[in-house]
Structures are given as C-alpha cells and as structure tokens.
N, C-alpha and C. Protein backbone atom coordinates (compact mmCIF):
# COMPACT_ATOMS: atom_id res chain seq x y z
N UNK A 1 -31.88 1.51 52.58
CA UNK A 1 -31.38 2.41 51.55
C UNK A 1 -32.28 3.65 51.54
N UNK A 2 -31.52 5.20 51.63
CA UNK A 2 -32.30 5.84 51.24
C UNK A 2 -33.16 6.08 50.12
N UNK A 3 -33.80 7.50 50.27
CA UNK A 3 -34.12 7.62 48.70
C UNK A 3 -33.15 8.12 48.10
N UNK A 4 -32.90 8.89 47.80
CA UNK A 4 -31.43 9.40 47.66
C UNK A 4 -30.66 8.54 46.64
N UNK A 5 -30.60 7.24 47.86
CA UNK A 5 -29.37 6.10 47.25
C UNK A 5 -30.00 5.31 46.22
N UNK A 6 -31.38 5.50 46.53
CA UNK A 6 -32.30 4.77 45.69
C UNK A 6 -32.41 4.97 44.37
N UNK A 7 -32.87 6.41 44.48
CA UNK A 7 -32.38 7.38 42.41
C UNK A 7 -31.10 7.62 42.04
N UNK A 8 -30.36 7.19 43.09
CA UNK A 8 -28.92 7.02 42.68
C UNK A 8 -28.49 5.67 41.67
N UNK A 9 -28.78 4.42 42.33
CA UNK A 9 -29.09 3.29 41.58
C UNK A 9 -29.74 3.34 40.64
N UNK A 10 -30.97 3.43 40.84
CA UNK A 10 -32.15 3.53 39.83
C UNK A 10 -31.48 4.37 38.18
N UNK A 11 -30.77 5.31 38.28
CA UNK A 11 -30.51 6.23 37.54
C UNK A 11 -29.10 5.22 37.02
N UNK A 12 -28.17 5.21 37.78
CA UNK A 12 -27.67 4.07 37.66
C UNK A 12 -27.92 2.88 36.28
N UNK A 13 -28.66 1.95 36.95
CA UNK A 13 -29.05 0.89 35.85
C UNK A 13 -29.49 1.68 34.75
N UNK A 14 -30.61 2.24 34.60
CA UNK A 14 -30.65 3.25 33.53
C UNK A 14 -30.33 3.35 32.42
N UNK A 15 -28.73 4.03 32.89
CA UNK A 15 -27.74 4.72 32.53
C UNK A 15 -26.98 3.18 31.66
N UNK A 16 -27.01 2.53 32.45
CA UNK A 16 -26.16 1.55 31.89
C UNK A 16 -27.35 0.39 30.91
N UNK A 17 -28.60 1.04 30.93
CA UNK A 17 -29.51 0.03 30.04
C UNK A 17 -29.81 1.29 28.81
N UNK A 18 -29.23 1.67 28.39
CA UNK A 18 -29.74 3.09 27.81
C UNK A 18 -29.24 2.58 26.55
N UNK A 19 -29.86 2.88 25.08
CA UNK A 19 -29.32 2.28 24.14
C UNK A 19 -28.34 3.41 23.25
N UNK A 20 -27.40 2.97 23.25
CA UNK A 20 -26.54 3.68 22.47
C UNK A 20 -27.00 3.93 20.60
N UNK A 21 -26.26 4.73 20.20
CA UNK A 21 -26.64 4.90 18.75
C UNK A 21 -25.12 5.30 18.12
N UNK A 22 -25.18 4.89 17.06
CA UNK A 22 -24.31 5.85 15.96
C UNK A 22 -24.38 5.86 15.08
N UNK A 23 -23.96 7.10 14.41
CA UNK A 23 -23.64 7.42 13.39
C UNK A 23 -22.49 7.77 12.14
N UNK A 24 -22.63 7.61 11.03
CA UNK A 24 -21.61 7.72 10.31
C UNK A 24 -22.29 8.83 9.32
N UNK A 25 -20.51 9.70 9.25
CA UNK A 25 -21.04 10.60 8.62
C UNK A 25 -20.06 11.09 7.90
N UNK A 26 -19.52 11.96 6.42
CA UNK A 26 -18.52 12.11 6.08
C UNK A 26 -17.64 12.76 6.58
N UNK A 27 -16.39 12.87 7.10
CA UNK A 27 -15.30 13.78 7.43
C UNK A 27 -14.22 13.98 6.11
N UNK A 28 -13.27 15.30 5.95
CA UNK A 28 -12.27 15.65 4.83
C UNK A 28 -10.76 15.27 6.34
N UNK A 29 -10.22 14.17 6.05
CA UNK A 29 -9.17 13.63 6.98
C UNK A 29 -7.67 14.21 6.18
N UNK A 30 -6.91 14.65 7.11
CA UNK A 30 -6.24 15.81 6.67
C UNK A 30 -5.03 15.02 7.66
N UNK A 31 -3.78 15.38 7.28
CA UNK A 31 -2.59 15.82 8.67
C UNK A 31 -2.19 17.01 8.57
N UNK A 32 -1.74 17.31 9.87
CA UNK A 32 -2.04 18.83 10.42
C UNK A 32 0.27 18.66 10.92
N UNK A 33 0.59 19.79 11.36
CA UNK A 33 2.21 19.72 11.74
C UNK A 33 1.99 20.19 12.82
N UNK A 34 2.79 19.37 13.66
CA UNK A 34 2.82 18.91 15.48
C UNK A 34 3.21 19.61 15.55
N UNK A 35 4.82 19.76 15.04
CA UNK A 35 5.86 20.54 15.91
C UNK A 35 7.07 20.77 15.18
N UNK A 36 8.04 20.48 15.84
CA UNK A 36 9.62 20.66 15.12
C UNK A 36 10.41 19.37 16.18
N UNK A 37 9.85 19.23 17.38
CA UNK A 37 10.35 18.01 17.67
C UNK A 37 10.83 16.76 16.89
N UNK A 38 11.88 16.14 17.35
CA UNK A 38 12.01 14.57 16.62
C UNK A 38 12.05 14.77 15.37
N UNK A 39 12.65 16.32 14.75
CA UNK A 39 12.84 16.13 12.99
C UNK A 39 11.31 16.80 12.68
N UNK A 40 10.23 16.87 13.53
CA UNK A 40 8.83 17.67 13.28
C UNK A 40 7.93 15.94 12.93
N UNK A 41 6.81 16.31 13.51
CA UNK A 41 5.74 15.65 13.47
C UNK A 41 4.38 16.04 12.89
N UNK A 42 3.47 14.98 12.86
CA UNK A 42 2.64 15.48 12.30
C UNK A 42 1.34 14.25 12.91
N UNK A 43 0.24 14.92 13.04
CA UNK A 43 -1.15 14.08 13.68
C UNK A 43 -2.41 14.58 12.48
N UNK A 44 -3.12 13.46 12.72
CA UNK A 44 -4.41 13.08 11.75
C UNK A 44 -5.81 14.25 12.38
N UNK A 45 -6.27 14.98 10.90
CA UNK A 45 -7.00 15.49 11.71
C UNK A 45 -8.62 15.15 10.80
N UNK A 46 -9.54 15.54 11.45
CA UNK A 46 -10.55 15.51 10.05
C UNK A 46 -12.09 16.30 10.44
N UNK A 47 -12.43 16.87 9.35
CA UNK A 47 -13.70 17.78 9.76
C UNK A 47 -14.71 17.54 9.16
N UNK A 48 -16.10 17.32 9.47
CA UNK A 48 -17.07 17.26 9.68
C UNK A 48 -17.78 18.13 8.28
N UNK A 49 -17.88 16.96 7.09
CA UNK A 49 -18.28 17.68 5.93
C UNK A 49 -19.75 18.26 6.01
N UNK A 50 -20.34 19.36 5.52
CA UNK A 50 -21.36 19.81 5.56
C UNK A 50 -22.31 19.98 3.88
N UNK A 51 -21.34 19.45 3.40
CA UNK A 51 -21.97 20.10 1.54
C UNK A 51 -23.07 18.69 1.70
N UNK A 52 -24.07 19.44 0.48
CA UNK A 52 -25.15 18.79 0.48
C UNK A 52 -25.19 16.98 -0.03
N UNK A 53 -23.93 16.95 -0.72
CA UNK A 53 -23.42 15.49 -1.26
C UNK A 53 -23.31 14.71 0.06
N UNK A 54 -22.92 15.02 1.08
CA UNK A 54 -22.34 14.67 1.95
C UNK A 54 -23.22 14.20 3.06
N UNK A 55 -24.38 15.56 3.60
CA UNK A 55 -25.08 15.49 4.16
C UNK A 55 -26.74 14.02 3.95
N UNK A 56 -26.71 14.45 2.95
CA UNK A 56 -27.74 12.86 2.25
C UNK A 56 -27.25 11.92 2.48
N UNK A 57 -25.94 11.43 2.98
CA UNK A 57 -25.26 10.05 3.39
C UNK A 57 -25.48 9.82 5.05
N UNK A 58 -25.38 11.12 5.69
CA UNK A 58 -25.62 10.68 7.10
C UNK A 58 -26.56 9.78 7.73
N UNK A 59 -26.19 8.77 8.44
CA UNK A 59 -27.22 7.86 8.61
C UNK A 59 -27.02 7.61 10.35
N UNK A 60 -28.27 7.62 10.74
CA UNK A 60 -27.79 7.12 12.84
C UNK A 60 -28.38 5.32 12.68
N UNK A 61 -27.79 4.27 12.99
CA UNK A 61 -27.66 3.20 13.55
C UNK A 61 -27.95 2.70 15.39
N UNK A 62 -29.07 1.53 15.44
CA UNK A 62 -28.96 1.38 16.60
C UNK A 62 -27.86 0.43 17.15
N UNK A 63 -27.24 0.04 15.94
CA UNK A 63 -26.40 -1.03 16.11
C UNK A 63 -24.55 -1.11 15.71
N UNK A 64 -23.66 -1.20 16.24
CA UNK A 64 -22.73 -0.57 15.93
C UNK A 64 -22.58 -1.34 14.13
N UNK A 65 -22.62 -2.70 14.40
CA UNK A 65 -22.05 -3.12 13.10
C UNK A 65 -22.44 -3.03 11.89
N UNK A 66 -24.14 -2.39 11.99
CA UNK A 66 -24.96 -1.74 10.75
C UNK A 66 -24.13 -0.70 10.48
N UNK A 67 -23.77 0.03 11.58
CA UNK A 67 -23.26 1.16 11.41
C UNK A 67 -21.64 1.20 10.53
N UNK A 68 -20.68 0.25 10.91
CA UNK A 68 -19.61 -0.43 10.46
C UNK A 68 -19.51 -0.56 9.06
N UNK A 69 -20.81 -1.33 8.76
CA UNK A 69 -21.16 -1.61 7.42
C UNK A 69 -21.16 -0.88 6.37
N UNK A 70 -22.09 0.14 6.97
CA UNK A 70 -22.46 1.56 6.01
C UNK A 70 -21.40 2.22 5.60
N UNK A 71 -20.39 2.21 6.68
CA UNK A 71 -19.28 3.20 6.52
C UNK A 71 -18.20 2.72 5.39
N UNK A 72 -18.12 1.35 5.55
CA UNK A 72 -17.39 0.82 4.75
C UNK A 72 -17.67 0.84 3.76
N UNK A 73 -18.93 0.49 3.08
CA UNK A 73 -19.74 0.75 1.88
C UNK A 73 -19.60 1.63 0.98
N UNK A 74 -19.48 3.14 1.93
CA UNK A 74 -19.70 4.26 1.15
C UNK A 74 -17.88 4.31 1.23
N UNK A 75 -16.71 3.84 2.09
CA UNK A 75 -15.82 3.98 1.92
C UNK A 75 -15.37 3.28 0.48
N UNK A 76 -15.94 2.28 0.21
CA UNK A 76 -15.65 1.49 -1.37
C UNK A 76 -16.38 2.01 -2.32
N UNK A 77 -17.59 2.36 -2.34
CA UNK A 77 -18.32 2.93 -3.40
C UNK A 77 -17.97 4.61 -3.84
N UNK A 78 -18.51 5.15 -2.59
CA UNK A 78 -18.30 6.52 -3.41
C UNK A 78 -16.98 7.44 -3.04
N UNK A 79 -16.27 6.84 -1.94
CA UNK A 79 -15.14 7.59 -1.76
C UNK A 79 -14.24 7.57 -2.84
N UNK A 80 -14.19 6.71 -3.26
CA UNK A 80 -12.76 6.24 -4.09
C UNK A 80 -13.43 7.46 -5.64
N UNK A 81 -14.15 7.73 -5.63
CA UNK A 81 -15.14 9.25 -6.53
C UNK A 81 -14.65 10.38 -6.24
N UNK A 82 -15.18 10.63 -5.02
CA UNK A 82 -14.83 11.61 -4.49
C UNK A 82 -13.67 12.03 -4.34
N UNK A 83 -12.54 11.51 -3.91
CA UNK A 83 -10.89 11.29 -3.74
C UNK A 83 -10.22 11.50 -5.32
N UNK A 84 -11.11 11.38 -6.03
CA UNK A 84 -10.30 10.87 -6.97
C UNK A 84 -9.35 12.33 -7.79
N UNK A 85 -8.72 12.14 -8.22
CA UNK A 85 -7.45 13.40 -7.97
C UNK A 85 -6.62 14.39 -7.17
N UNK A 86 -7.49 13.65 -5.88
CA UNK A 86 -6.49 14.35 -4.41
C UNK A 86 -5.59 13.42 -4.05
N UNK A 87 -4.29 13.78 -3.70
CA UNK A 87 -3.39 13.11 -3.14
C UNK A 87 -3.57 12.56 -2.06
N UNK A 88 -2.95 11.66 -1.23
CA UNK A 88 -3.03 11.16 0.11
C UNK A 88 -2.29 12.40 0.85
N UNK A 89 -2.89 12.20 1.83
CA UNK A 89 -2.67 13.10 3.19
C UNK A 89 -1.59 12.65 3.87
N UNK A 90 -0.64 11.87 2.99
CA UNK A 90 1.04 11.72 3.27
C UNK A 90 1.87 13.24 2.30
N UNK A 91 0.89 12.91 1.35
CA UNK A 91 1.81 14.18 0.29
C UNK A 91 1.70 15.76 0.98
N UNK A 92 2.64 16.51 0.78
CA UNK A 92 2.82 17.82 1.06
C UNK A 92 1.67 18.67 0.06
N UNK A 93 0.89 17.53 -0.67
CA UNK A 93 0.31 18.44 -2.46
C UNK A 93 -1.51 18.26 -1.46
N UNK A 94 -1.58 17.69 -0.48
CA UNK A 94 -2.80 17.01 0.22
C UNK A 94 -3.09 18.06 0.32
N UNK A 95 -5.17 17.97 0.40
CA UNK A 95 -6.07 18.63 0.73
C UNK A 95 -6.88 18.23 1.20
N UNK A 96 -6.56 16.89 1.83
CA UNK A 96 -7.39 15.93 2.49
C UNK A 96 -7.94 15.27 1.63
N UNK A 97 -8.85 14.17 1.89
CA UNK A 97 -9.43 13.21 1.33
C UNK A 97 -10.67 13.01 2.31
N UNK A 98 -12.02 12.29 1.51
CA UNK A 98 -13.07 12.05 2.37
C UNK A 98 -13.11 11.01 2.38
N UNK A 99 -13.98 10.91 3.60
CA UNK A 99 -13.61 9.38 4.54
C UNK A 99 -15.01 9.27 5.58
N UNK A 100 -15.83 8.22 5.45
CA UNK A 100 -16.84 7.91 6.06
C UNK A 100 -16.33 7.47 7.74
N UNK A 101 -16.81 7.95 8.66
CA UNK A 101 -16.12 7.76 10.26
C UNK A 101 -17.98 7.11 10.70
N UNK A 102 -17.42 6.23 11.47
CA UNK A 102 -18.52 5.74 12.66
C UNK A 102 -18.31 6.80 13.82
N UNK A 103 -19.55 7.56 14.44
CA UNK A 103 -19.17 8.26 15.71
C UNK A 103 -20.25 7.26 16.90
N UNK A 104 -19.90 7.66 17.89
CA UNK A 104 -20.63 6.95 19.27
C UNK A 104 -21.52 8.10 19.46
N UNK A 105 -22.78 8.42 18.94
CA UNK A 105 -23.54 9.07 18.97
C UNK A 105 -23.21 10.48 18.23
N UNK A 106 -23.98 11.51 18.25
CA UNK A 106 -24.24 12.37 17.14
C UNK A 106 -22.52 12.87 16.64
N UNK A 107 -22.68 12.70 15.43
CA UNK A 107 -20.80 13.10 14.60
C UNK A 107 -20.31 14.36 15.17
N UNK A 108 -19.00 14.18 15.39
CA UNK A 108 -18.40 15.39 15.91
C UNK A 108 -17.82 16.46 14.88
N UNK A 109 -17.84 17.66 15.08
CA UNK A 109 -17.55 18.54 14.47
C UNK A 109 -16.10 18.04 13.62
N UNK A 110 -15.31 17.59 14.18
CA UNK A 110 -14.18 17.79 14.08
C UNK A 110 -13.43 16.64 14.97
N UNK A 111 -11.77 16.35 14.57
CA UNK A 111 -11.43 15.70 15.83
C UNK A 111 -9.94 16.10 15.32
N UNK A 112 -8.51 15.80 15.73
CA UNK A 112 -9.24 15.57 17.46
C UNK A 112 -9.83 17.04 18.08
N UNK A 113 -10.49 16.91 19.14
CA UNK A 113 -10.80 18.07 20.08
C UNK A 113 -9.92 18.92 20.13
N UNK A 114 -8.48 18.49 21.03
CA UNK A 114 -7.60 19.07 21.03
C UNK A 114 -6.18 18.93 20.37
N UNK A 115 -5.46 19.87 20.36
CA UNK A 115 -4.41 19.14 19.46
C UNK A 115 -3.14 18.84 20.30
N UNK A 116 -2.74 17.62 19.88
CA UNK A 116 -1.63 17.10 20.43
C UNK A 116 -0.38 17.39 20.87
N UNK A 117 0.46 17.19 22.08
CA UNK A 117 0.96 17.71 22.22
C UNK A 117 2.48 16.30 22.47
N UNK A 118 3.62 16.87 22.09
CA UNK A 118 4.49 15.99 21.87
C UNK A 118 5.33 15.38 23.18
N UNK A 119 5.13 14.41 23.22
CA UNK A 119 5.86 13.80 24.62
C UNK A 119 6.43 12.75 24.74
C-alpha cells in the first residue's frame, strides 16, 4: 500500500470514528405555497429563531437521544407558551409557530435549503 492509500484509509477510519454532535435549537415552522399545481400545494418551512428567549435554550448533545429528549421537553413545556394565540400553520391566519428541531450538528439557518419543486 502506498502512502497515499495509506492517509487515504487512515483518514478514512477517522472519518467514520469521529463523534457526531447535535443540537437543538428553536425554529418559527411555517408553510410556505408550492405552486398552483394539483389545485396548489404547499411545503413546511422553518427558520432559525435568533431572539434572546430562544437563544438561552440552545443546547449541543453528544448523544442523539439526550438530544431527543431536550427537544421534546421544551416542545411540552415552553412551546405550548409561546404558541399560545397563534394558529396552526394549517390556517391561512398562521404566522408560524415555534418548535424545538434536533439538527445533526450545528442548527441550520433555515430549511428546507431549497424549495421544492412539484413532480
């Protein structure tokens, strides 16, 4: 084996011994309008809260199901607070609702990335 093939492997196992993390952090989960297709559609969207209420909850986990935990937690405790006089994000009256998300390492701005396209 070269070297080459060698830090290829090496990097390799690594890669695959490397410990994952996540985090949960609040998102405002919204539906957004697809299209006009099929009578018009509509996909889930949600963004990456930044207010200071929000930010004091962020927590990183080495473990997914600590992480699971937390989310759920704050989904029973303080969401159902927070929510409280916003409609569901079925109603046309919606402004989203907050919602604790597990991410696979640091929370994403936003999701989805891109927006969907009807097929």
């Amino acid at each position: 084996m070269t070297q080459a093939e060698q830090l290829v492997t090496q990097f390799k196992e690594d890669a695959a011994q490397a410990r994952k993390f996540y985090t949960v952090a609040i998102y405002m989960e919204d539906r957004a309008y697809g299209g006009p297709e099929e009578g018009g559609w509509y996909y889930d969207t949600a963004t990456l809260v930044m207010e200071p209420r929000a930010a004091v909850l962020l927590r990183g986990f080495d473990n997914e199901k600590d992480a699971f935990d937390y989310a759920d937690a704050l989904n029973q405790v303080y969401m159902p607070q927070w929510n409280e006089g916003r409609p569901e994000v079925s109603s046309v009256l919606s402004e989203g609702r907050y919602h604790a998300i597990v991410n696979e390492g640091m929370p994403a701005p936003y999701y989805p990335e891109e927006t969907p396209r009807y097929s």
